[in-house]
C-alpha atoms as a PDB file:
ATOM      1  CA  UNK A   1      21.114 -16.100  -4.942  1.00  0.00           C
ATOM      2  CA  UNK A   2      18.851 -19.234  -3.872  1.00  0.00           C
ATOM      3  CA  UNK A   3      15.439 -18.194  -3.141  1.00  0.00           C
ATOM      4  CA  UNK A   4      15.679 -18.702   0.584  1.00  0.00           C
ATOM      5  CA  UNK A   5      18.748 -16.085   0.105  1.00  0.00           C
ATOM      6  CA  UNK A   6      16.290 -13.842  -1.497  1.00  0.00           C
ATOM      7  CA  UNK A   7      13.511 -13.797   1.523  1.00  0.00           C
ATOM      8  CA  UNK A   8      16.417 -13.738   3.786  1.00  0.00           C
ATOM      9  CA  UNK A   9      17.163 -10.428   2.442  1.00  0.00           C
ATOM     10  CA  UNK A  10      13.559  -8.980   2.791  1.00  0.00           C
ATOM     11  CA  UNK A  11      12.861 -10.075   6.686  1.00  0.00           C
ATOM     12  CA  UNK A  12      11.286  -7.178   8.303  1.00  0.00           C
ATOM     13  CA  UNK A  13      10.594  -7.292  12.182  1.00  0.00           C
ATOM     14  CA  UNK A  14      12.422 -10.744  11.981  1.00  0.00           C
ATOM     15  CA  UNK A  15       9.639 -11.908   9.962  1.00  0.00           C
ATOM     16  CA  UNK A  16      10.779 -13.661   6.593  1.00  0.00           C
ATOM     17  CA  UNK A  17       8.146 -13.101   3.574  1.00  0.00           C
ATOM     18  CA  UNK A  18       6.884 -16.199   2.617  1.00  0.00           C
ATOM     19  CA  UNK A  19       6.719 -15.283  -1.311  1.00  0.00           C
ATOM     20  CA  UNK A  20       8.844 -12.160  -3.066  1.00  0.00           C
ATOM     21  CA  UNK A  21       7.498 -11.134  -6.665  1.00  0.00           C
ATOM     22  CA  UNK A  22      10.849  -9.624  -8.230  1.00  0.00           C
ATOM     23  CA  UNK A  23      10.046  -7.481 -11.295  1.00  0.00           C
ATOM     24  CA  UNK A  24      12.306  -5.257 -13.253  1.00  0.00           C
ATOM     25  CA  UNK A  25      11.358  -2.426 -15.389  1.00  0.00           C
ATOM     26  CA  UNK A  26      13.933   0.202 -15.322  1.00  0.00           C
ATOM     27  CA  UNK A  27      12.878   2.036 -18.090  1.00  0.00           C
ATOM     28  CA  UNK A  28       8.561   1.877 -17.024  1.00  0.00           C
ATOM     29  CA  UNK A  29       9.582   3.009 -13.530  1.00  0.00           C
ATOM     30  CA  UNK A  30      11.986   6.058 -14.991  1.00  0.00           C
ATOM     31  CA  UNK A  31       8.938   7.043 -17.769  1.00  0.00           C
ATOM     32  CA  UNK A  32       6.365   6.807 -14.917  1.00  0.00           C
ATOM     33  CA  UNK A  33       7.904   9.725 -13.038  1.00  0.00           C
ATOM     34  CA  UNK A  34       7.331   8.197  -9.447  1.00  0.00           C
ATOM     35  CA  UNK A  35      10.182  10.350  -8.249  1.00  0.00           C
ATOM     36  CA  UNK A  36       9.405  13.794  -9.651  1.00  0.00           C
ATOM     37  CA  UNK A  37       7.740  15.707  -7.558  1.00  0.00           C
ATOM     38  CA  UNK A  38       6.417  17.700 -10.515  1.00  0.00           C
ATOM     39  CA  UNK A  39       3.721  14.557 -11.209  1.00  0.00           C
ATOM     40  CA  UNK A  40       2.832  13.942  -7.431  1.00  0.00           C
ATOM     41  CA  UNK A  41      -0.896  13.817  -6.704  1.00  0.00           C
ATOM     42  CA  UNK A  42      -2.154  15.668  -3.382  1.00  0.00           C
ATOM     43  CA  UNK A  43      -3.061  13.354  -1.348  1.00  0.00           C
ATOM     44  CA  UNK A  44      -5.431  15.606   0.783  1.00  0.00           C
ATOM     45  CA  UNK A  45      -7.481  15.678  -2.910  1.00  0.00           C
ATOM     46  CA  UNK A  46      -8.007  11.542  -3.020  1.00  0.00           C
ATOM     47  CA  UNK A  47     -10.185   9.414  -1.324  1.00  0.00           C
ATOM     48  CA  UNK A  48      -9.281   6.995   1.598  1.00  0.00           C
ATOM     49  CA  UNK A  49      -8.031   3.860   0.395  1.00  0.00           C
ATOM     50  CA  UNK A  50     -11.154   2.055   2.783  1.00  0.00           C
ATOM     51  CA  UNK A  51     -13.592   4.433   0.774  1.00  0.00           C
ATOM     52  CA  UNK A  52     -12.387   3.903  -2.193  1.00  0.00           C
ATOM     53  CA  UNK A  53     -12.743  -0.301  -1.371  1.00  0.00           C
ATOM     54  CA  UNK A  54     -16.074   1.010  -0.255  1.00  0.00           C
ATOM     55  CA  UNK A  55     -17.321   2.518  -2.951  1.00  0.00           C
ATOM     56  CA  UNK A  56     -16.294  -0.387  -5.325  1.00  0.00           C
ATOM     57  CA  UNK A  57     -17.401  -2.745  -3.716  1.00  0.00           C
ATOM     58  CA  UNK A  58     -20.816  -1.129  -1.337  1.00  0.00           C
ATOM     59  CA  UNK A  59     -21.165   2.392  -0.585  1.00  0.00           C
ATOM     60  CA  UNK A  60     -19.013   4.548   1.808  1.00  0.00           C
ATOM     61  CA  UNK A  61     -20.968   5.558   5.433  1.00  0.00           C
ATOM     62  CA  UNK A  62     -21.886   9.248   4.453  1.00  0.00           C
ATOM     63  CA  UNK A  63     -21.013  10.047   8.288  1.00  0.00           C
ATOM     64  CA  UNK A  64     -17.389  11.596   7.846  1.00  0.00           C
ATOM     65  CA  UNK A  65     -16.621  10.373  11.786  1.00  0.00           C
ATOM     66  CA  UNK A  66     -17.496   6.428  10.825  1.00  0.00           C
ATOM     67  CA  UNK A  67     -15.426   6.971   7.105  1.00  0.00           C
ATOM     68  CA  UNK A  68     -12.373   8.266   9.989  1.00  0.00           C
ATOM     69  CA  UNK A  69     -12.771   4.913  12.202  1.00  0.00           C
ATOM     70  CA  UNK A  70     -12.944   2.619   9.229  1.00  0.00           C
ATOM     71  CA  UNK A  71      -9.694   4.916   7.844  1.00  0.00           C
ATOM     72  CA  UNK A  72      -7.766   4.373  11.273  1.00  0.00           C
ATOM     73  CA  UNK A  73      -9.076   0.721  11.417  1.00  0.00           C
ATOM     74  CA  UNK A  74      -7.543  -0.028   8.296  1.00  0.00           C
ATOM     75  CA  UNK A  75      -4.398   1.046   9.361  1.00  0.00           C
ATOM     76  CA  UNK A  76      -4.607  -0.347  12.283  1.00  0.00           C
ATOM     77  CA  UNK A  77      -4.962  -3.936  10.821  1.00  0.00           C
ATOM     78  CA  UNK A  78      -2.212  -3.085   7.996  1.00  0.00           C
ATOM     79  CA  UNK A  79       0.191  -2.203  11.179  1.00  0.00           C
ATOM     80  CA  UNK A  80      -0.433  -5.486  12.958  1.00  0.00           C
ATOM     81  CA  UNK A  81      -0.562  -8.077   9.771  1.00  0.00           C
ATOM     82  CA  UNK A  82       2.113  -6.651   7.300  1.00  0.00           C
ATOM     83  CA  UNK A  83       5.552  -7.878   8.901  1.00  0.00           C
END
Protein backbone atom coordinates (compact mmCIF):
# COMPACT_ATOMS: atom_id res chain seq x y z
CA UNK A 1 0.00 0.00 0.00
CA UNK A 2 1.64 3.45 -1.23
CA UNK A 3 1.05 6.11 1.17
CA UNK A 4 -1.43 7.99 -0.95
CA UNK A 5 -3.32 4.40 -0.80
CA UNK A 6 -3.14 4.70 2.87
CA UNK A 7 -4.90 8.39 3.23
CA UNK A 8 -7.15 7.24 0.54
CA UNK A 9 -8.42 4.78 2.92
CA UNK A 10 -8.96 7.26 5.88
CA UNK A 11 -11.02 10.17 3.85
CA UNK A 12 -13.80 11.17 6.02
CA UNK A 13 -16.48 13.72 4.65
CA UNK A 14 -14.44 13.43 1.33
CA UNK A 15 -11.68 15.01 3.09
CA UNK A 16 -8.26 13.05 2.72
CA UNK A 17 -5.90 13.38 5.99
CA UNK A 18 -2.96 15.00 5.07
CA UNK A 19 -0.61 12.81 7.52
CA UNK A 20 -1.71 9.13 9.12
CA UNK A 21 0.54 8.00 12.20
CA UNK A 22 0.12 4.03 11.91
CA UNK A 23 1.16 2.34 15.18
CA UNK A 24 0.77 -1.23 16.19
CA UNK A 25 0.70 -2.59 19.60
CA UNK A 26 -1.52 -5.52 19.81
CA UNK A 27 -0.46 -6.76 22.89
CA UNK A 28 -0.36 -2.78 24.88
CA UNK A 29 -3.87 -2.22 23.50
CA UNK A 30 -5.19 -5.95 24.76
CA UNK A 31 -3.21 -5.32 28.46
CA UNK A 32 -4.71 -1.78 28.57
CA UNK A 33 -8.26 -3.09 28.80
CA UNK A 34 -9.84 -0.27 26.53
CA UNK A 35 -12.63 -2.67 25.75
CA UNK A 36 -13.68 -4.02 29.15
CA UNK A 37 -16.16 -2.35 30.51
CA UNK A 38 -15.01 -3.53 33.94
CA UNK A 39 -11.98 -0.63 33.73
CA UNK A 40 -14.23 2.20 32.18
CA UNK A 41 -14.01 5.53 34.00
CA UNK A 42 -17.44 7.53 34.53
CA UNK A 43 -17.29 10.10 32.62
CA UNK A 44 -19.89 12.22 34.60
CA UNK A 45 -16.83 11.93 37.50
CA UNK A 46 -13.98 13.79 35.08
CA UNK A 47 -13.47 17.12 34.19
CA UNK A 48 -14.24 18.76 30.74
CA UNK A 49 -11.55 18.31 28.42
CA UNK A 50 -11.59 22.62 28.01
CA UNK A 51 -11.20 22.65 31.95
CA UNK A 52 -8.87 20.40 32.18
CA UNK A 53 -6.70 22.61 29.20
CA UNK A 54 -7.77 25.31 31.57
CA UNK A 55 -6.52 24.38 34.51
CA UNK A 56 -3.07 23.42 32.99
CA UNK A 57 -2.54 25.95 31.36
CA UNK A 58 -4.73 29.25 33.43
CA UNK A 59 -7.50 28.63 35.67
CA UNK A 60 -11.05 27.38 34.79
CA UNK A 61 -14.04 30.38 35.04
CA UNK A 62 -15.53 29.27 38.50
CA UNK A 63 -19.05 30.23 36.83
CA UNK A 64 -20.38 26.61 35.91
CA UNK A 65 -22.65 28.45 32.90
CA UNK A 66 -19.23 30.07 31.19
CA UNK A 67 -17.20 26.37 31.96
CA UNK A 68 -20.73 24.97 29.75
CA UNK A 69 -20.13 27.61 26.75
CA UNK A 70 -16.42 27.08 26.62
CA UNK A 71 -17.46 23.00 26.84
CA UNK A 72 -20.00 23.42 23.82
CA UNK A 73 -17.52 25.84 22.08
CA UNK A 74 -14.99 23.33 22.04
CA UNK A 75 -17.05 21.02 20.42
CA UNK A 76 -18.28 23.16 18.32
CA UNK A 77 -14.81 24.00 16.76
CA UNK A 78 -13.77 20.11 16.94
CA UNK A 79 -17.13 19.52 14.71
CA UNK A 80 -16.22 22.09 12.08
CA UNK A 81 -12.16 21.52 11.82
CA UNK A 82 -11.73 17.66 12.28
CA UNK A 83 -12.75 16.22 8.70
Amino acid sequence: MTDLDLLASMLVNDRMPKVAIVVRVTKAFRQAHLWDSAYVQDRTSMPSLMKMLLDQTRSSPDDDVEMRKMDAGLEKNYKRSMY
